[in-house]
N, C-alpha and C. Protein backbone atom coordinates (compact mmCIF):
# COMPACT_ATOMS: atom_id res chain seq x y z
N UNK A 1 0.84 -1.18 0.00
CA UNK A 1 0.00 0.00 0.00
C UNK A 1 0.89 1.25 0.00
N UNK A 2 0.53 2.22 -0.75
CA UNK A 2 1.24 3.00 -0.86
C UNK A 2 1.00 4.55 0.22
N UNK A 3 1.71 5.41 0.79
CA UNK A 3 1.94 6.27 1.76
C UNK A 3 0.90 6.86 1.57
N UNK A 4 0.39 7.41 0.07
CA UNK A 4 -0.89 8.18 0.78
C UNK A 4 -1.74 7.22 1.02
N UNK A 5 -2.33 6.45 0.44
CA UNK A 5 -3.26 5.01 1.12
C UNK A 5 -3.21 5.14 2.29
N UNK A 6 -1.94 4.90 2.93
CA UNK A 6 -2.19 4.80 4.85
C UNK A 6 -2.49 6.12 5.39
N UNK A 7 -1.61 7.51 4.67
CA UNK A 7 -2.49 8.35 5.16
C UNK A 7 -3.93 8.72 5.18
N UNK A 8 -4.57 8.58 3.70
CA UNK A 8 -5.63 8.44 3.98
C UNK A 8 -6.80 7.61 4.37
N UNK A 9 -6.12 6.62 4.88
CA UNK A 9 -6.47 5.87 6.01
C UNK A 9 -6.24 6.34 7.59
N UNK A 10 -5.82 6.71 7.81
CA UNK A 10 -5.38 7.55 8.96
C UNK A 10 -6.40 8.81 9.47
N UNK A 11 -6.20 9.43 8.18
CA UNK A 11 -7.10 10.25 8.62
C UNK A 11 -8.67 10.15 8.77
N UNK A 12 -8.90 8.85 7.84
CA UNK A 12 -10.78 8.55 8.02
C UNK A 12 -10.57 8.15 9.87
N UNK A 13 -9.26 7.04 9.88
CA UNK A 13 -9.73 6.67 11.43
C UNK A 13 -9.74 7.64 11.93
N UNK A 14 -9.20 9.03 12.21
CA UNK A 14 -9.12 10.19 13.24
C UNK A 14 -9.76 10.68 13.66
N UNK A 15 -10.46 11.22 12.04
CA UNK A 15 -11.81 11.82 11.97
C UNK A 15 -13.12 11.42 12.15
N UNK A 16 -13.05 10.11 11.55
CA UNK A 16 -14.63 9.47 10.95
C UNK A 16 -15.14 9.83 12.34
N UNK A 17 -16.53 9.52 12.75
CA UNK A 17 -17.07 9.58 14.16
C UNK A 17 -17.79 8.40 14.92
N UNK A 18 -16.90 7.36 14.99
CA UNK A 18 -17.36 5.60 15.58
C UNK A 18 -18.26 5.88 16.77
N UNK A 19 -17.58 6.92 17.04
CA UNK A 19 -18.84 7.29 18.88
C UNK A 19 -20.26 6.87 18.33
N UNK A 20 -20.50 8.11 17.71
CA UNK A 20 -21.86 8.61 17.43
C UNK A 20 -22.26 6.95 16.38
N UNK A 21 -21.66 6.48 15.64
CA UNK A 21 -22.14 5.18 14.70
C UNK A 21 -22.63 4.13 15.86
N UNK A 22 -21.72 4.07 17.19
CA UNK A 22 -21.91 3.02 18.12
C UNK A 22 -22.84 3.41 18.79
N UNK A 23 -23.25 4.85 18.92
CA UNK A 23 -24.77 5.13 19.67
C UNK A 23 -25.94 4.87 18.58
N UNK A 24 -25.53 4.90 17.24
CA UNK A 24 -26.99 4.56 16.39
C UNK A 24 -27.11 3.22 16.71
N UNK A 25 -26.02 2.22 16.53
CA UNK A 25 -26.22 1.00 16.63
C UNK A 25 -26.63 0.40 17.99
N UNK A 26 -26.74 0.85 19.22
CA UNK A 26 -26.97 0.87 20.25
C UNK A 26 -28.60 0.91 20.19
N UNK A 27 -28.45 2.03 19.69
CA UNK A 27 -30.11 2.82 20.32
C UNK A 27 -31.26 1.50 19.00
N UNK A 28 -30.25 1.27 18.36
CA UNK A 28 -31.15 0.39 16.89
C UNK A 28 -30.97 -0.92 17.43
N UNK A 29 -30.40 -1.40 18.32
CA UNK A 29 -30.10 -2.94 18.37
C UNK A 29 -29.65 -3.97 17.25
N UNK A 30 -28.58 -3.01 16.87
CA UNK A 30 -27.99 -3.68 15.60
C UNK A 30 -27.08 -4.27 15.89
N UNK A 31 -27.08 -5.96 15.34
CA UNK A 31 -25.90 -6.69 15.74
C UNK A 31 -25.19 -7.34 14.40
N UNK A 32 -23.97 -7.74 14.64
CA UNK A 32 -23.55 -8.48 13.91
C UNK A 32 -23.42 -9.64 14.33
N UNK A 33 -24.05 -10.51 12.91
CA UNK A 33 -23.53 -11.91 13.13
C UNK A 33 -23.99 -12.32 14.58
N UNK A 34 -25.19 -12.19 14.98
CA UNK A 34 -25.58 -12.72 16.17
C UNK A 34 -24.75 -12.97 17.33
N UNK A 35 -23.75 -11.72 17.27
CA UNK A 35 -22.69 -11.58 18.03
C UNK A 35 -22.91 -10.68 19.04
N UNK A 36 -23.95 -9.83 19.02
CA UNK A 36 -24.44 -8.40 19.94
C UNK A 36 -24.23 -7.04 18.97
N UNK A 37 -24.23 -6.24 19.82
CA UNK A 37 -23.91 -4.80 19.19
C UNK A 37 -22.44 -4.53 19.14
N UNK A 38 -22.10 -4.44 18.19
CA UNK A 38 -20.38 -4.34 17.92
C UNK A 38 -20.35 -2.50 18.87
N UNK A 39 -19.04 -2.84 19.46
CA UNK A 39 -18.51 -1.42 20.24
C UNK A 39 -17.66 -0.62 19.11
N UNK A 40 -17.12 0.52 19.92
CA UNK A 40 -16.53 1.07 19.18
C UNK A 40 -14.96 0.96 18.40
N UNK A 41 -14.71 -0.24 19.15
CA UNK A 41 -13.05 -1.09 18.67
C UNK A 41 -13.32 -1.64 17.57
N UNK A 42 -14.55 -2.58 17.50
CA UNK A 42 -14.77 -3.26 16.91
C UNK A 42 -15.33 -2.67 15.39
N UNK A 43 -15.93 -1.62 15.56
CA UNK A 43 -16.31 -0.88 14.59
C UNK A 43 -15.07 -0.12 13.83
N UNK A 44 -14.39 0.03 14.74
CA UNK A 44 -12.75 0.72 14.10
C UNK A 44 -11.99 -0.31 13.40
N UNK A 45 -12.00 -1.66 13.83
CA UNK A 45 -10.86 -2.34 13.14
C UNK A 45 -11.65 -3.57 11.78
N UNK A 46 -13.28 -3.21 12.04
CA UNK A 46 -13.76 -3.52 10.75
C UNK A 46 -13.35 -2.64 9.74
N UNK A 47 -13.97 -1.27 9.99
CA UNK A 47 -13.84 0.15 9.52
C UNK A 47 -12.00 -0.26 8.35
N UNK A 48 -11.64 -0.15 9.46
CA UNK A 48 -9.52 -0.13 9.04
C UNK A 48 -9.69 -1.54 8.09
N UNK A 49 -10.05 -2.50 8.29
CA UNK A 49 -10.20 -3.57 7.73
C UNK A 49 -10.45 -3.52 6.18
N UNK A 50 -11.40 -2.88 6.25
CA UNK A 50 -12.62 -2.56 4.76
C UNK A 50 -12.27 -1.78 3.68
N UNK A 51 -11.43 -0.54 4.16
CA UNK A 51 -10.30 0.55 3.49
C UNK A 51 -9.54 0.02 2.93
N UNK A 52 -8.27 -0.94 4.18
CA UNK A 52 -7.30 -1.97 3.49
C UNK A 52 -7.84 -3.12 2.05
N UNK A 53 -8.46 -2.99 2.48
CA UNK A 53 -9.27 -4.28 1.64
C UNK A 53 -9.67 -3.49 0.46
N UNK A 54 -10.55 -2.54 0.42
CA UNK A 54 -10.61 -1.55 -1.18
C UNK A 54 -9.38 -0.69 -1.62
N UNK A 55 -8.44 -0.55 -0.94
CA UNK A 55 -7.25 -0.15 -1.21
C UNK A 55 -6.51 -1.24 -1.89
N UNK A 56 -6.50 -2.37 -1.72
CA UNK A 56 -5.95 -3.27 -2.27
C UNK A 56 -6.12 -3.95 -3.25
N UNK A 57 -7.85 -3.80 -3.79
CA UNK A 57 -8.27 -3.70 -4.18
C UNK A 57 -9.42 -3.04 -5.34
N UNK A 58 -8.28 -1.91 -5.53
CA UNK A 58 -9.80 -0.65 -6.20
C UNK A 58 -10.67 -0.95 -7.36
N UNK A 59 -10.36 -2.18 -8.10
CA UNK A 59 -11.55 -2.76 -8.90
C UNK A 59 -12.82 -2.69 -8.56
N UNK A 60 -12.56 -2.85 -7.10
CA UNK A 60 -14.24 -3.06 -6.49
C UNK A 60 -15.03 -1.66 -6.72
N UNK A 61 -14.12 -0.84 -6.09
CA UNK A 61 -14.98 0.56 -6.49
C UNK A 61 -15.76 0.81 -5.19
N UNK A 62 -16.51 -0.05 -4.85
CA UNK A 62 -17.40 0.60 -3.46
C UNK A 62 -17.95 -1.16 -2.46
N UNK A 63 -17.63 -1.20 -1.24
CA UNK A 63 -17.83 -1.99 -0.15
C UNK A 63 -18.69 -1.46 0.88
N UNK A 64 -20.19 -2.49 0.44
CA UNK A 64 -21.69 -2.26 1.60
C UNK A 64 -21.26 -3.38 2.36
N UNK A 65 -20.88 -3.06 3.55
CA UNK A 65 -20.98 -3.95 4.88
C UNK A 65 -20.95 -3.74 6.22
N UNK A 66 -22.16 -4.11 6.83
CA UNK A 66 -22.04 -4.25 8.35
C UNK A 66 -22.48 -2.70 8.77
N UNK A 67 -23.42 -1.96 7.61
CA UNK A 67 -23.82 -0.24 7.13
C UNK A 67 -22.86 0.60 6.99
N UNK A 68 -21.71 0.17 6.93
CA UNK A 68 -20.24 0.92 6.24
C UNK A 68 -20.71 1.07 4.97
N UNK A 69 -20.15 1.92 4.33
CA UNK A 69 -19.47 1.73 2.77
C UNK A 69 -18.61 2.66 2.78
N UNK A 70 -17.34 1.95 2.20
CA UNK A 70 -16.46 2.26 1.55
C UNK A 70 -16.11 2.70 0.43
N UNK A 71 -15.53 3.75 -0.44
CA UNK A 71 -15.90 4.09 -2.07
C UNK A 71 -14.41 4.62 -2.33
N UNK A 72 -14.00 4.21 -3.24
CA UNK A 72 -12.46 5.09 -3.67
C UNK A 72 -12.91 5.28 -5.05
N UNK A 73 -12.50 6.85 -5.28
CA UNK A 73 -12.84 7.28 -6.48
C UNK A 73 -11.84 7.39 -7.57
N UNK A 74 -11.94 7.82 -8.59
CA UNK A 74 -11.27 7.75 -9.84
C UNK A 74 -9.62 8.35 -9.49
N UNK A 75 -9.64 8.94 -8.88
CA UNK A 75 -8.39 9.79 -8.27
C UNK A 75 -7.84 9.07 -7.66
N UNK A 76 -7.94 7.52 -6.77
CA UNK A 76 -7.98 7.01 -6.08
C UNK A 76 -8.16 7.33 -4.56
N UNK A 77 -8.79 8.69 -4.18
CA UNK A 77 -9.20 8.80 -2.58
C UNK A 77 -10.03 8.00 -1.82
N UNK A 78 -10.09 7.64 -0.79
CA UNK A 78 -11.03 6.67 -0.53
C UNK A 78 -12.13 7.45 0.96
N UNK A 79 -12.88 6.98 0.39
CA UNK A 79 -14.32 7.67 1.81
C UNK A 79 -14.55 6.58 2.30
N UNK A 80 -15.39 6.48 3.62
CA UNK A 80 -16.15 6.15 4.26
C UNK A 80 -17.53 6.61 4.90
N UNK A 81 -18.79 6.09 5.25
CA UNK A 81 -19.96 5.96 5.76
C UNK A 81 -20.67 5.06 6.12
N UNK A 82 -21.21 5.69 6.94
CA UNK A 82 -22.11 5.01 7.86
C UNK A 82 -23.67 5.24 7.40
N UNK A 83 -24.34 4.04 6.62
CA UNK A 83 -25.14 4.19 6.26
C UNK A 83 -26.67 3.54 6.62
N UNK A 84 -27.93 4.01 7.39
CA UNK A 84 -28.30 3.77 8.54
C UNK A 84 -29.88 2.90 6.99
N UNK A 85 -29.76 3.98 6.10
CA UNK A 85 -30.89 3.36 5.31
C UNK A 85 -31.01 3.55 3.47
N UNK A 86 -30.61 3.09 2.74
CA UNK A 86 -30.61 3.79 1.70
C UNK A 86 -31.51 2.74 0.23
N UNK A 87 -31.64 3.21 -0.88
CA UNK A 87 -32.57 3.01 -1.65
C UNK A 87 -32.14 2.95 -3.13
N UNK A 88 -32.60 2.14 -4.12
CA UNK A 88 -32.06 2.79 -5.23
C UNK A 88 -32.83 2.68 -6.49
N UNK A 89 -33.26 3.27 -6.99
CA UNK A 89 -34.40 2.25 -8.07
C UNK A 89 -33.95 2.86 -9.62
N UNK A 90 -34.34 1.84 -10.21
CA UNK A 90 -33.20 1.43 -11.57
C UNK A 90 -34.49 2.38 -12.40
């Protein structure tokens, strides 16, 4: 992976806001994998996980999981979100 990759990985972890994602998932009773409500570690090292993984990957283009998505664009920057409900019709 190359230096800006980890930086901008770095900076989604700094910034992004896992607090506030672990109080939606809280207050929603959202679990994974019949595992409970993932905390906020756990949400970070999926989070770090998912980046690495479309970074390594940028064919994919965009990763829906666990209400993450991940998206690296043509430039190769990569985002993250937390996405609580979304829709799409063809």
């Amino acid at each position: 992976m190359s230096e800006q990759i980890d930086s901008q990985i770095d900076e989604i972890m700094d910034y992004f806001n896992f607090t506030k994602v672990a109080i939606a998932m809280r207050a929603l009773n959202w679990e994974w994998k019949n595992e409970g409500v993932p905390g906020e570690p756990e949400l970070r090292t999926f989070a770090r996980n998912q980046l690495r993984r479309l970074a390594n990957d940028p064919s994919l283009g965009c990763i829906y999981c666990g209400g993450f998505m991940v998206e690296i664009d043509e430039d190769g920057d990569l985002s993250l979100a937390f996405i609580l409900e979304k829709w799409e019709a063809e």
